[in-house]
Protein backbone atom coordinates (compact mmCIF):
# COMPACT_ATOMS: atom_id res chain seq x y z
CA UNK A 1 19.40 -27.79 -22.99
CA UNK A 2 19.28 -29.16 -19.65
CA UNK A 3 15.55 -29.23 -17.79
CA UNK A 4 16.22 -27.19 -14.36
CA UNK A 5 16.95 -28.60 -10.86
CA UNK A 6 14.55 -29.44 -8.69
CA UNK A 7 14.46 -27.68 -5.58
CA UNK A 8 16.70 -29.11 -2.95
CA UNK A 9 14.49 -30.64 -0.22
CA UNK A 10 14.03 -28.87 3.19
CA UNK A 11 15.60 -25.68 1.46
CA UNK A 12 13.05 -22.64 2.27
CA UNK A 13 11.44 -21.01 -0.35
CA UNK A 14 12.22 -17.35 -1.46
CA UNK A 15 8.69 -17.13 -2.99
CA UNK A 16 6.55 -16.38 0.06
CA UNK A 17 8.97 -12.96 1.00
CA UNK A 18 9.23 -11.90 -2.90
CA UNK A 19 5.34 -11.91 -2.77
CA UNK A 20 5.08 -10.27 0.83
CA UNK A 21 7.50 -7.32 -1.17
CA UNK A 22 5.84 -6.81 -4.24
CA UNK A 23 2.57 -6.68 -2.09
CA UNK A 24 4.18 -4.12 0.53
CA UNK A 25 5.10 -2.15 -2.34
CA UNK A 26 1.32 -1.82 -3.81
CA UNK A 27 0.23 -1.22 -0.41
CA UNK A 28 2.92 1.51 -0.41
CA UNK A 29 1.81 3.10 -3.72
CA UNK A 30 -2.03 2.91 -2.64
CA UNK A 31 -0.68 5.12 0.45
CA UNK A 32 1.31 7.13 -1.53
CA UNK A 33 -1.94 7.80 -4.15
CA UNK A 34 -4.12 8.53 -0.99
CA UNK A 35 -1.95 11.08 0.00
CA UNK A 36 -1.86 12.98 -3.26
CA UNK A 37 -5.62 12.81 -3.35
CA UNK A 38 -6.13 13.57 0.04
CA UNK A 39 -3.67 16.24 0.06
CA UNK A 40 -4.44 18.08 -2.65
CA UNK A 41 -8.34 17.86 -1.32
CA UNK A 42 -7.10 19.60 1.57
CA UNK A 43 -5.26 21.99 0.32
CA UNK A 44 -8.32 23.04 -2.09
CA UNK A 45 -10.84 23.42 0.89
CA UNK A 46 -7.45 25.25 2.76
CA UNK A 47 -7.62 27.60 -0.20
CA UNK A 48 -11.63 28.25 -0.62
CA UNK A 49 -11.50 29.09 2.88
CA UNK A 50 -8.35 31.76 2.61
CA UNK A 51 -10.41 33.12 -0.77
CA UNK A 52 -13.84 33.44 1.52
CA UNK A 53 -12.03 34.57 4.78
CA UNK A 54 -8.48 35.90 4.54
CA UNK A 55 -6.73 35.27 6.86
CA UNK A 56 -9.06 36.01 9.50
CA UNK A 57 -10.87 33.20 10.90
CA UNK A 58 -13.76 31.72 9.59
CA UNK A 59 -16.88 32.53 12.32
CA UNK A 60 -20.18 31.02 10.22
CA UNK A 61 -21.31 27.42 10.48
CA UNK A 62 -20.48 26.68 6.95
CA UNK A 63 -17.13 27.47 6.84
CA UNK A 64 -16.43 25.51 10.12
CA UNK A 65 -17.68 22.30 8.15
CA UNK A 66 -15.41 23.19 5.57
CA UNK A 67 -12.24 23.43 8.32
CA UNK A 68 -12.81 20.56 9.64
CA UNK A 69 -12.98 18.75 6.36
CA UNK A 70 -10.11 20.09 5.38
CA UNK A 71 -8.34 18.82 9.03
CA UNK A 72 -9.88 15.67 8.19
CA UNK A 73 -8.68 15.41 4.43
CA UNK A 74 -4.81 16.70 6.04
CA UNK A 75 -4.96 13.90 8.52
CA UNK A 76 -5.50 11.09 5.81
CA UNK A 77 -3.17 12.85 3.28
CA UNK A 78 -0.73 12.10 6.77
CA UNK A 79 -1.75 8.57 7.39
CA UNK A 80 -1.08 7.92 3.67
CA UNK A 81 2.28 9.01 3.66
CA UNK A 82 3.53 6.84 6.40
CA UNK A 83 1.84 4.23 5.20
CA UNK A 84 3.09 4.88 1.74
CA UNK A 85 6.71 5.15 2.99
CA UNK A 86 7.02 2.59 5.16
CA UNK A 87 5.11 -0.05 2.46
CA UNK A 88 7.39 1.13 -0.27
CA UNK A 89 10.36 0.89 1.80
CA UNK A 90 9.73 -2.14 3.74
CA UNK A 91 8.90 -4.02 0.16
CA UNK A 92 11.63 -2.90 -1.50
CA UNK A 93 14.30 -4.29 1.61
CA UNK A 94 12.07 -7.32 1.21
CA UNK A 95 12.44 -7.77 -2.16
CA UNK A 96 16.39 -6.56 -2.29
CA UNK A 97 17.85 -8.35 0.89
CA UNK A 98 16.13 -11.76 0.46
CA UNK A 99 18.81 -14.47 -0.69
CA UNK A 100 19.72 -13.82 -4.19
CA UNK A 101 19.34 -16.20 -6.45
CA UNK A 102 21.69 -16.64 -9.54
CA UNK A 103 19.51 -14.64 -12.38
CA UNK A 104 19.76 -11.27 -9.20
CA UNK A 105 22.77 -9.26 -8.39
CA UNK A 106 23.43 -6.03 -6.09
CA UNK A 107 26.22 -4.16 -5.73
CA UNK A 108 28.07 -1.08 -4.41
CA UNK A 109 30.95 1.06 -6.38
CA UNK A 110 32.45 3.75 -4.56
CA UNK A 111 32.93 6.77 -6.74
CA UNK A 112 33.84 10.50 -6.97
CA UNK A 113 31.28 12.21 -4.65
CA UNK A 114 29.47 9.53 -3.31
CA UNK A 115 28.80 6.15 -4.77
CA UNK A 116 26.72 3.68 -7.36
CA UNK A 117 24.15 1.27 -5.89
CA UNK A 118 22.78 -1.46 -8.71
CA UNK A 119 20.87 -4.56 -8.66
CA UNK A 120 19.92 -6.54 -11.38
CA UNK A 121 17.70 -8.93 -11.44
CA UNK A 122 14.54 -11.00 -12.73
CA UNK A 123 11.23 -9.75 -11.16
């Protein structure tokens, strides 16, 4: 067995952007986890409220905390979807559409109805 080649000298490094993904991507799941919490939150103060009011609205001082908790809970829930979105997609181009390297493939098949996207790889 052969030892590997040395990197070629001057030739950039792939490393720095691979990282840069796979952090993107945990960014992009943190979003996406703040979102479920937040949005289910919201949606559990959104119902409380319905339960205590109807559909009136709520006129007491405690129930106006709870509204604008729950407005406060939605707009997180919205911040960690685009965040979430655009980290997961943004690390995922990063990590797909830097320079392959020999052990990393992609690929696209047309086919009946559509067509087959697949990339292989080492991560």
């Amino acid at each position: 067995m052969l030892p590997p080649e040395p990197p070629v000298a001057g030739a950039p490094s792939r490393a720095p952007l691979r990282v840069a993904g796979w952090v993107a991507i945990g960014v992009g799941a943190t979003g996406l986890a703040v979102f479920t919490i937040a949005g289910l939150s919201a949606k559990g103060v959104h119902d409380d409220l319905e339960a205590d009011c109807g559909s009136a609205p709520c006129t007491d001082a405690g129930h106006r905390d709870d509204a604008s908790r729950g407005k406060t809970l939605q707009t997180v829930a919205n911040i960690g979807l685009v965040a979430g979105l655009l980290g997961v997609a943004g690390g995922t181009a990063m990590l797909l559409f830097v320079e392959p390297t020999p052990e990393t493939q992609a690929s696209f098949a047309p086919a009946p109805g559509g067509g087959v996207f697949a990339y292989r790889g080492k991560f």
